[in-house]
N, C-alpha and C. Protein backbone atom coordinates (compact mmCIF):
# COMPACT_ATOMS: atom_id res chain seq x y z
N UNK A 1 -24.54 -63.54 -8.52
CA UNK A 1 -25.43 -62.69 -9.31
C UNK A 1 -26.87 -63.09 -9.05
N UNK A 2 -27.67 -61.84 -8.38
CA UNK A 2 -29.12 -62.45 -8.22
C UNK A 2 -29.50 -62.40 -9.77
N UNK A 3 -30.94 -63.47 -9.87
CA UNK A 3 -31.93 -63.44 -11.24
C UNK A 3 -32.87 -62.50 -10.62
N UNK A 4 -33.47 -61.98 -11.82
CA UNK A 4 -35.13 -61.35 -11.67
C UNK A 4 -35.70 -62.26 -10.55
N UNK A 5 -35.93 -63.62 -10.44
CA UNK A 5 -36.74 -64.11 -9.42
C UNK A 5 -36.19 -64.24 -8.04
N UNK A 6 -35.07 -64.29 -8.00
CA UNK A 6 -34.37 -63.82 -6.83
C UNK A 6 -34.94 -62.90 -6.23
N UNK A 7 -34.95 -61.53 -6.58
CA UNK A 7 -35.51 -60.04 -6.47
C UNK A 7 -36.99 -60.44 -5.81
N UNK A 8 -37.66 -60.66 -6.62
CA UNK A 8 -39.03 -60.82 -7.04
C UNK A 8 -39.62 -62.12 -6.40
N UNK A 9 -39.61 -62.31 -4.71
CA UNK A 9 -40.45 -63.52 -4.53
C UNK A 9 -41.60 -63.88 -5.15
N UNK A 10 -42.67 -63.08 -4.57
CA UNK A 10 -44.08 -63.55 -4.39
C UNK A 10 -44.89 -62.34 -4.28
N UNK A 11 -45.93 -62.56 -4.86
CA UNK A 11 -47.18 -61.60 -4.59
C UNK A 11 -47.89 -61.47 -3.67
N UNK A 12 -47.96 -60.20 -2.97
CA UNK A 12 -48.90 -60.53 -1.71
C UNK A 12 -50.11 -59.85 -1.95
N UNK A 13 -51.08 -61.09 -1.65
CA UNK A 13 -52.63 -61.00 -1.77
C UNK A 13 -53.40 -60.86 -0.97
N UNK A 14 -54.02 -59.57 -0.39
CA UNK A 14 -54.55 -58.85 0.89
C UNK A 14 -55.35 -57.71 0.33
N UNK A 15 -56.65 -57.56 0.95
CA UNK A 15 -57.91 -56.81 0.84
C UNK A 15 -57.06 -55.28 0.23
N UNK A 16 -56.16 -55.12 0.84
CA UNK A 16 -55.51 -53.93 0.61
C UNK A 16 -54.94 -54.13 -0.51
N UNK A 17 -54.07 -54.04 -0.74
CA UNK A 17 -52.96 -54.85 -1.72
C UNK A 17 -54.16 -55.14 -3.02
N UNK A 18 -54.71 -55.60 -2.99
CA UNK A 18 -56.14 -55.73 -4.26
C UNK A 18 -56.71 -54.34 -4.43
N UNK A 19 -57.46 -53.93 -3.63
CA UNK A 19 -57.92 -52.11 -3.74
C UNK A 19 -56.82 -51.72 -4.13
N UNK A 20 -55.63 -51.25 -3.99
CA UNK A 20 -54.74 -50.83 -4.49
C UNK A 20 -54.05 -51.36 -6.13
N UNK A 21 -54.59 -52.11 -6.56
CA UNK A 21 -54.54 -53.27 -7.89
C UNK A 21 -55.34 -52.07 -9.40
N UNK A 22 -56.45 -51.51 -8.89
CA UNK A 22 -57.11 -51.12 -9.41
C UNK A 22 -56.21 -49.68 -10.03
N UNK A 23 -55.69 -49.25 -9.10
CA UNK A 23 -54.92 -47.87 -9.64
C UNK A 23 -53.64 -48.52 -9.96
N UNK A 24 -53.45 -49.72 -10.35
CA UNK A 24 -52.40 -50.02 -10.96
C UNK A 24 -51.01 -49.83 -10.09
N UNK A 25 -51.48 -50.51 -8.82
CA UNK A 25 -50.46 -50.09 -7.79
C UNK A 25 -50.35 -51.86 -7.30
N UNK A 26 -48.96 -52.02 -7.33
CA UNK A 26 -49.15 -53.89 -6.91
C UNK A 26 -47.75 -54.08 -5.99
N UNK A 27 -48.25 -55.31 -5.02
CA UNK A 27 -47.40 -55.26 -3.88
C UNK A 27 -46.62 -56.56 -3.93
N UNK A 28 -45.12 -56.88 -3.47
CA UNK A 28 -44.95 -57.60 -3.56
C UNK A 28 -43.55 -58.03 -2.68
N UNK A 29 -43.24 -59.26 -2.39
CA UNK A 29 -42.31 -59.84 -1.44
C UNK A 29 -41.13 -59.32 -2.18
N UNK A 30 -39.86 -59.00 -1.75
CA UNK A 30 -38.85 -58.95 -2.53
C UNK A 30 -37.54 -59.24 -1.60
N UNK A 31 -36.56 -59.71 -2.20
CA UNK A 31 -34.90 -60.05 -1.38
C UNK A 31 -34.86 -58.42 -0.45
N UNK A 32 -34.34 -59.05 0.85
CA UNK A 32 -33.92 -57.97 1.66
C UNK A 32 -32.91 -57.00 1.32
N UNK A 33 -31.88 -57.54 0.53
CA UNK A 33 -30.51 -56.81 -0.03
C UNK A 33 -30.98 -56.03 -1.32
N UNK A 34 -32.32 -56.28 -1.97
CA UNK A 34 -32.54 -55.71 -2.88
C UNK A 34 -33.08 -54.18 -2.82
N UNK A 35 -32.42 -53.18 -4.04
CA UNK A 35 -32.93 -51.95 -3.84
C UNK A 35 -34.04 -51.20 -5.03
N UNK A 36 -34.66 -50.84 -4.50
CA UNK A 36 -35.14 -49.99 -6.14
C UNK A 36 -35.35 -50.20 -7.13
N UNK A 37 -34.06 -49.77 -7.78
CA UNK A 37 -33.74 -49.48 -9.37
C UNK A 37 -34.00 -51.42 -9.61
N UNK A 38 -33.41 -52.44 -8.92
CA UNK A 38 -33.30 -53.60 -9.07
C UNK A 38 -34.76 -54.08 -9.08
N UNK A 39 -35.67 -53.81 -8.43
CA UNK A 39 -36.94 -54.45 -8.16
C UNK A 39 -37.83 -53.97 -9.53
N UNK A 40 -37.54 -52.68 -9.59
CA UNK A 40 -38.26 -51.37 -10.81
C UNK A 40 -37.78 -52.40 -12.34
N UNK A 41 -36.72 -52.89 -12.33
CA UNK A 41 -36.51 -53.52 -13.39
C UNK A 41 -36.45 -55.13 -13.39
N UNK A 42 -36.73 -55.96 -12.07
CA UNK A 42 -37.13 -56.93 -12.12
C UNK A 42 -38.57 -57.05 -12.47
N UNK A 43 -39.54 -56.38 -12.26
CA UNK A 43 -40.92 -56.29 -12.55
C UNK A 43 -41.40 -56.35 -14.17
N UNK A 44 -40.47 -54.75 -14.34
CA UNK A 44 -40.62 -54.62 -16.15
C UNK A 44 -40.14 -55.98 -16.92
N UNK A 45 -39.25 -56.68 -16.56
CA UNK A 45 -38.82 -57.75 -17.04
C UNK A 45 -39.74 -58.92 -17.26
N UNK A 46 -40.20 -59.06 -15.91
CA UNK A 46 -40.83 -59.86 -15.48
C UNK A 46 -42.13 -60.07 -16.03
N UNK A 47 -42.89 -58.64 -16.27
CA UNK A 47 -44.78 -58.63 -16.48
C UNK A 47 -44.80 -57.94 -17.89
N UNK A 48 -43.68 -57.30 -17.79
CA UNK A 48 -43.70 -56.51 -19.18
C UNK A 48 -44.46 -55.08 -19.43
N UNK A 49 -44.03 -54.60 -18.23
CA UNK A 49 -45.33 -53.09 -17.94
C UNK A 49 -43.68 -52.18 -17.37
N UNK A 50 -44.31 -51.16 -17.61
CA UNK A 50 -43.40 -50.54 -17.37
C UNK A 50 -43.49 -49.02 -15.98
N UNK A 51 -42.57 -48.99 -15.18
CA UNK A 51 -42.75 -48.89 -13.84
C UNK A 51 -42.30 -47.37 -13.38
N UNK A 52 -43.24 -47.14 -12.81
CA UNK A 52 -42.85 -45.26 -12.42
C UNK A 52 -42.37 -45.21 -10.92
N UNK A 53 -42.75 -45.76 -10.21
CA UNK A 53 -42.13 -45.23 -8.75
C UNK A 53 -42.74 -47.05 -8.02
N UNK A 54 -41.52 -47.18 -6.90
CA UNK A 54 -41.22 -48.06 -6.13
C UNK A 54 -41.23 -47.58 -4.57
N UNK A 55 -42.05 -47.81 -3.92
CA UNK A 55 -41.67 -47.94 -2.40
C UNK A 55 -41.19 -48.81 -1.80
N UNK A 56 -40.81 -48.82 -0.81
CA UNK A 56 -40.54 -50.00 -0.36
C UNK A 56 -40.47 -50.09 1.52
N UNK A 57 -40.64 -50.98 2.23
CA UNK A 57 -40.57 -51.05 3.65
C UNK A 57 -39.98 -52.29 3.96
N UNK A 58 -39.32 -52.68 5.26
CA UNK A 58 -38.98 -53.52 5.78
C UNK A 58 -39.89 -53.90 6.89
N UNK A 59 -40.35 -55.41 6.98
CA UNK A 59 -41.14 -55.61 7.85
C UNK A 59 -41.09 -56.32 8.88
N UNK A 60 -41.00 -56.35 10.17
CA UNK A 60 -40.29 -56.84 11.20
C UNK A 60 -40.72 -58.36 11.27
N UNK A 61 -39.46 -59.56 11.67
CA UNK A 61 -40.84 -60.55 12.56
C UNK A 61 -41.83 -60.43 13.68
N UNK A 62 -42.51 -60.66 13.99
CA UNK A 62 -43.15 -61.16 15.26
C UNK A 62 -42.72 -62.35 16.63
N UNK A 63 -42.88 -62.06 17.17
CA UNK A 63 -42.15 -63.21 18.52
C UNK A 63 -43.75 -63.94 19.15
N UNK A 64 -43.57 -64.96 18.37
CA UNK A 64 -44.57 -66.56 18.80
C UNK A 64 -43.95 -67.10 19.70
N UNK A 65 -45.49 -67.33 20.09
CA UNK A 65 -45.01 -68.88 21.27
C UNK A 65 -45.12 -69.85 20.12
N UNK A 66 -44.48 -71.20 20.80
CA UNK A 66 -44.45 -72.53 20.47
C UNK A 66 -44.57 -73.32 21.31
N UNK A 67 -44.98 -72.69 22.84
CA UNK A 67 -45.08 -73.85 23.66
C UNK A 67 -45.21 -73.07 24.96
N UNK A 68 -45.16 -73.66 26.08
CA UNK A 68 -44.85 -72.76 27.69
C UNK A 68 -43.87 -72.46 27.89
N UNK A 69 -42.71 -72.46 27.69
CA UNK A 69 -41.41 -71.59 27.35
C UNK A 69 -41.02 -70.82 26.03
N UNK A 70 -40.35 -71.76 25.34
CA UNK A 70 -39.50 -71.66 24.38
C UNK A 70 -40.20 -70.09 23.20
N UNK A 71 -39.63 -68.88 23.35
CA UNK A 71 -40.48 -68.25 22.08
C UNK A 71 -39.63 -67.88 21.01
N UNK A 72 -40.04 -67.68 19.88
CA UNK A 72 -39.36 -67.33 18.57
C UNK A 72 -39.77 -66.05 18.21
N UNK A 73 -39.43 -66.23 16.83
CA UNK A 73 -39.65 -65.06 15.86
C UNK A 73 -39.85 -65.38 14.71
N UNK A 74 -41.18 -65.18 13.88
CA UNK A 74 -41.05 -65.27 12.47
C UNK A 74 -40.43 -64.50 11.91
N UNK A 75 -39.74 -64.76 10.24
CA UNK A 75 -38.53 -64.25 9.79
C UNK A 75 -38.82 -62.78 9.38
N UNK A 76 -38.31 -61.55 8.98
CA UNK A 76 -38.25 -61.01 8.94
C UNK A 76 -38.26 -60.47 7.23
N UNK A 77 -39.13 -59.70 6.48
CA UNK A 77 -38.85 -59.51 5.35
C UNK A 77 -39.22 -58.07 4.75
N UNK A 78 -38.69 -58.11 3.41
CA UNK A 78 -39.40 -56.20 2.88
C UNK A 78 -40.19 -56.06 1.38
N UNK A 79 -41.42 -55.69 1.99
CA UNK A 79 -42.36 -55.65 1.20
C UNK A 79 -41.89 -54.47 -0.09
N UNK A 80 -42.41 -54.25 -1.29
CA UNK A 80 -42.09 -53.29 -2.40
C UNK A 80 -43.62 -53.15 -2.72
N UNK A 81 -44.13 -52.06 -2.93
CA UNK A 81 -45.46 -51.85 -3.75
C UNK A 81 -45.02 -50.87 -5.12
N UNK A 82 -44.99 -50.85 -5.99
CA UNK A 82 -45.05 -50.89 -7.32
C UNK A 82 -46.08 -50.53 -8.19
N UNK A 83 -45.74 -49.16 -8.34
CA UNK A 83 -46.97 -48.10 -8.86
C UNK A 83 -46.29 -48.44 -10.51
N UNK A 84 -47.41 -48.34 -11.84
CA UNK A 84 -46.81 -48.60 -13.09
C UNK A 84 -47.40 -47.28 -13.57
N UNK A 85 -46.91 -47.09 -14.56
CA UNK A 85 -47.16 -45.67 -15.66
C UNK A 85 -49.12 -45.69 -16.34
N UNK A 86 -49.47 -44.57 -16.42
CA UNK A 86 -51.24 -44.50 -17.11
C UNK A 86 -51.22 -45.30 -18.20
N UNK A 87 -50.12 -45.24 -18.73
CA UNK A 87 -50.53 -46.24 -20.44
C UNK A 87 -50.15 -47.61 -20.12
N UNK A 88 -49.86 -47.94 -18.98
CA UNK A 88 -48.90 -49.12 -19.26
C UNK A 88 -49.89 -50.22 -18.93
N UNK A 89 -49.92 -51.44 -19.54
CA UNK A 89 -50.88 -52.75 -19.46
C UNK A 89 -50.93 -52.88 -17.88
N UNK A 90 -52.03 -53.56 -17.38
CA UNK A 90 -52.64 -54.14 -16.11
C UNK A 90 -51.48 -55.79 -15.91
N UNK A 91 -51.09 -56.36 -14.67
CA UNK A 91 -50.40 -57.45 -14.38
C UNK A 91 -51.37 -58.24 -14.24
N UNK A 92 -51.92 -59.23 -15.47
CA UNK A 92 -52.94 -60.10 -15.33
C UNK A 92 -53.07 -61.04 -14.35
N UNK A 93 -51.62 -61.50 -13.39
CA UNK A 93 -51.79 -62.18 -12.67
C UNK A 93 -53.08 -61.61 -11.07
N UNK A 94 -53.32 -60.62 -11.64
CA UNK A 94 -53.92 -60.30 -10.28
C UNK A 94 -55.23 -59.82 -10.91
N UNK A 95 -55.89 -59.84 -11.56
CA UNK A 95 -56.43 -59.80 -12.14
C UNK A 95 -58.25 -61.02 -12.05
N UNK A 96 -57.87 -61.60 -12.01
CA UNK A 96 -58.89 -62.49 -11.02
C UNK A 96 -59.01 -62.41 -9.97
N UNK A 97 -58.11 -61.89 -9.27
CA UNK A 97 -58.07 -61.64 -7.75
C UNK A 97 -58.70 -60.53 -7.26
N UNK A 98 -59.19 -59.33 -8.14
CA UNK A 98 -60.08 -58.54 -7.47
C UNK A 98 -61.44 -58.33 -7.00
């Protein structure tokens, strides 16, 4: 059984992602297996605002060097941005951040 924080890594904090803060639109890391309805109600749980529409994308790794041969890939993850309702409170955590 995932928790809310399972769902719900981390906040991502980017020039964009902030402009977008203002219309009450907030972006954030979330589990790859996670869908929607799960993220839409990990949030409300979470900040206590309540949530109108969820996007979401998957975002590829990249393939780094590490050396004169050997190359990789950073891991692979899917971003959610998270639009909330006109009445609904601001997520103070971001809130200094603009």
């Amino acid at each position: 059984m995932k928790t809310i924080y399972d769902i719900v890594k981390r906040p991502i904090i980017t020039e964009q992602s902030m402009s977008e803060a203002a219309n009450k639109r907030y972006t954030f890391e979330v589990a790859k297996s996670a869908n929607k309805i799960e993220i839409a109600k990990a949030v409300e749980e979470i900040f206590g605002v309540k949530v109108v529409k969820v996007n979401t994308l998957n975002v590829r790794g990249k393939t780094k060097r590490t050396g004169r041969y050997p190359a990789g890939r950073t891991a692979s993850w899917k971003k959610a941005m998270v639009t909330l309702t006109e009445d609904s409170k601001t997520i103070e955590f971001f809130e200094g951040m603009v």
